[in-house]
C-alpha atoms as a PDB file:
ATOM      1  CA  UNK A   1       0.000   0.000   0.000  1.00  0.00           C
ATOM      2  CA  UNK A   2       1.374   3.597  -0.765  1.00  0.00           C
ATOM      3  CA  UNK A   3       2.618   6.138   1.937  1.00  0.00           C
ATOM      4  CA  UNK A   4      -0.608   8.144   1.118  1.00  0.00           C
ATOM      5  CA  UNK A   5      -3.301   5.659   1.962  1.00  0.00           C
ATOM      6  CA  UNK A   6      -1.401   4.640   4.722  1.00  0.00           C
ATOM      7  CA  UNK A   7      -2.003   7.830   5.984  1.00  0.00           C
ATOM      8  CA  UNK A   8      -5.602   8.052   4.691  1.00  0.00           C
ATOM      9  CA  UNK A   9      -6.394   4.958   6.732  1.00  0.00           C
ATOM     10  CA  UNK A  10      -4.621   6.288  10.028  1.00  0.00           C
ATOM     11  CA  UNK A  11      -6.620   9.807  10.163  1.00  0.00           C
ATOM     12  CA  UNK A  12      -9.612   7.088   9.350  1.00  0.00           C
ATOM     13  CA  UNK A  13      -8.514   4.881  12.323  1.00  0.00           C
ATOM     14  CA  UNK A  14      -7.366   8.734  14.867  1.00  0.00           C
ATOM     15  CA  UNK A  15      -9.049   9.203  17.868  1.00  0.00           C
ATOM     16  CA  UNK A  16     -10.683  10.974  18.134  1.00  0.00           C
ATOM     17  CA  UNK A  17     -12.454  11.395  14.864  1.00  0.00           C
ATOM     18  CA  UNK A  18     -10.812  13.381  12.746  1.00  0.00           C
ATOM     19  CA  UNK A  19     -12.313  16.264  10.822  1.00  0.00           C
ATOM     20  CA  UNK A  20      -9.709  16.746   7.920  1.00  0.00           C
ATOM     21  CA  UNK A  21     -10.290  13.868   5.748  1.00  0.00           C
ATOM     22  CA  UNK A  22     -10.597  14.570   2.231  1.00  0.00           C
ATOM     23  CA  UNK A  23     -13.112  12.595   0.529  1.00  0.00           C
ATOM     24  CA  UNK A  24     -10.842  12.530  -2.808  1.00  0.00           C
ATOM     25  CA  UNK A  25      -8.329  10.595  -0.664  1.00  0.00           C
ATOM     26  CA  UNK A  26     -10.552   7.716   0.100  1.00  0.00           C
ATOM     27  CA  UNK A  27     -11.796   7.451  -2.801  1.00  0.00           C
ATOM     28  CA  UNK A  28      -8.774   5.805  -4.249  1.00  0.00           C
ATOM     29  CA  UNK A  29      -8.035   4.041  -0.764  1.00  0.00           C
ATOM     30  CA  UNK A  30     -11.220   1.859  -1.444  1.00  0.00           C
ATOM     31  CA  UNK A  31     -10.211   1.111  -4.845  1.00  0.00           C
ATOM     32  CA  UNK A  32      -6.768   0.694  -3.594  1.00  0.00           C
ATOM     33  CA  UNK A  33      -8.357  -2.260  -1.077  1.00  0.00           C
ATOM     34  CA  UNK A  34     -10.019  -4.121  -3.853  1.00  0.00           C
ATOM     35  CA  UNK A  35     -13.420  -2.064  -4.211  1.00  0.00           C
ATOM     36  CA  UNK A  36     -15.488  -1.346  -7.086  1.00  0.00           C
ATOM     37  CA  UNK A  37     -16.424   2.583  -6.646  1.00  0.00           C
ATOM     38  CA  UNK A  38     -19.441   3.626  -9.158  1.00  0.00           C
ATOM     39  CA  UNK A  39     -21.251   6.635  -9.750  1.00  0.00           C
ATOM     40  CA  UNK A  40     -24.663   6.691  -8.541  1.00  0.00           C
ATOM     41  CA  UNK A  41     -27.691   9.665  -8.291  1.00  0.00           C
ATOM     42  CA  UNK A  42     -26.544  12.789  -7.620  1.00  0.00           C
ATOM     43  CA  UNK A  43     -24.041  13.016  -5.193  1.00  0.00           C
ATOM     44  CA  UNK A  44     -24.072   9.713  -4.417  1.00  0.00           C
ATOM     45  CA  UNK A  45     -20.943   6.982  -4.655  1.00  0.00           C
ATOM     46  CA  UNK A  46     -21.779   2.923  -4.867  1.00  0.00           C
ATOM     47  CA  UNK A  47     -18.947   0.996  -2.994  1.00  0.00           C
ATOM     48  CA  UNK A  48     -18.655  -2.792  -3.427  1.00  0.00           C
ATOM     49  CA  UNK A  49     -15.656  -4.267  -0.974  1.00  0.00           C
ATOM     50  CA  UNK A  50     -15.579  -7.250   1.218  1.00  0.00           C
ATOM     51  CA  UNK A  51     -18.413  -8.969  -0.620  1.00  0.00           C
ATOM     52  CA  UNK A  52     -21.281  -5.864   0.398  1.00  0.00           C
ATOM     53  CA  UNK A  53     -22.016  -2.616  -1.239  1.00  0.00           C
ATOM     54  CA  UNK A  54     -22.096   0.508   0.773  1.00  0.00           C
ATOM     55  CA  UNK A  55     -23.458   4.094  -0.654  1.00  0.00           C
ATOM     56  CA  UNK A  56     -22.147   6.975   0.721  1.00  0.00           C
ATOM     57  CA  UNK A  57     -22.265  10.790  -0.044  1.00  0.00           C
ATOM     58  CA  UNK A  58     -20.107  12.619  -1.474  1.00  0.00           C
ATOM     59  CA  UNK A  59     -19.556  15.847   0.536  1.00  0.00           C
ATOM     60  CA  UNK A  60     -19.941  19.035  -0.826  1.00  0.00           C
ATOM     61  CA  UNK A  61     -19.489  22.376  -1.023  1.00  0.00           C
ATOM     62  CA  UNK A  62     -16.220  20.776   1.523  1.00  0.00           C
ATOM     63  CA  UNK A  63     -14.555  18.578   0.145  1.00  0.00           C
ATOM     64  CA  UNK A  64     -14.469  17.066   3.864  1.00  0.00           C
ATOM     65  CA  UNK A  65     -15.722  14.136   4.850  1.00  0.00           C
ATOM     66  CA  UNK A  66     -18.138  14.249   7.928  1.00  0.00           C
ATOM     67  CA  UNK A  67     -17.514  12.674  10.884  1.00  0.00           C
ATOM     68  CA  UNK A  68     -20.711  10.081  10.326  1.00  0.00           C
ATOM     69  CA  UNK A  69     -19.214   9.171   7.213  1.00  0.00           C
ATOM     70  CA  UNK A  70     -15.562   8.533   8.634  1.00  0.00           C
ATOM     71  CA  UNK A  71     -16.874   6.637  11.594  1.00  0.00           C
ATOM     72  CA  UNK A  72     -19.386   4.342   9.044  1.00  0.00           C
ATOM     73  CA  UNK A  73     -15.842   3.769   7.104  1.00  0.00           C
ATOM     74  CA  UNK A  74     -13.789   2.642  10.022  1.00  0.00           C
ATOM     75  CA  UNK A  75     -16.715   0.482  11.740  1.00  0.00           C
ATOM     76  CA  UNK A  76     -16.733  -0.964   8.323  1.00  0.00           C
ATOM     77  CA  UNK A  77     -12.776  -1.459   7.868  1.00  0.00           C
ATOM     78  CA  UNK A  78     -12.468  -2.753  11.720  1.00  0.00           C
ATOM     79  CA  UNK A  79     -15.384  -5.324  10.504  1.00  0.00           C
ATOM     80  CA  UNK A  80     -13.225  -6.576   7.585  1.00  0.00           C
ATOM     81  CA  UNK A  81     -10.122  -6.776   9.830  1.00  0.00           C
ATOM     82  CA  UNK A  82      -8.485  -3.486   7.591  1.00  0.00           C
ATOM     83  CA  UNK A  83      -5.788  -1.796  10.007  1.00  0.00           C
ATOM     84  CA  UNK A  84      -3.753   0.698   9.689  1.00  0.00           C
END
C-alpha cells in the first residue's frame, strides 16, 4: 500500500475522529483495497468491498468528509479486519 493511503487509513482509524479527511483521498483508498467505486444519483458513490455494497455521499461544497461518514468507514474497515 502507498505512503498516502497509509495515511488516509490512520486519520480514518485517529481518535478521536478526525475532521480533515478529504473525501478525494478515500476514494482511491477503497479502490486501492479491492473495491469497485461507481457513480450513482446525484451526489451519491456505490462501494462494493468485502463482498457488500455501501453508498455513501459525497460531501460538498467541503470537500471534507463528515464525521458520520468517517466513523461508518472505520466500523466498516475494523469489521473486515483493515488496520492501519
Amino acid at each position: 500500500m502507498k505512503r498516502k493511503h497509509c495515511r488516509i487509513l490512520g486519520l480514518i482509524f485517529a481518535y478521536p475522529l478526525s475532521a480533515k479527511v478529504k473525501w478525494r483521498d478515500i476514494e482511491p483508498l477503497f479502490r486501492e483495497l479491492g473495491a469497485e467505486v461507481t457513480e450513482r444519483e446525484g451526489s451519491r458513490v456505490g462501494v462494493r468491498l468485502f463482498g457488500e455494497r455501501k453508498v455513501f455521499h459525497r460531501p460538498h461544497p467541503s470537500p471534507d468528509a463528515d464525521k458520520g461518514a468517517v466513523a461508518s468507514i472505520r466500523q466498516w474497515f475494523e469489521k473486515n479486519g483493515v488496520k492501519p
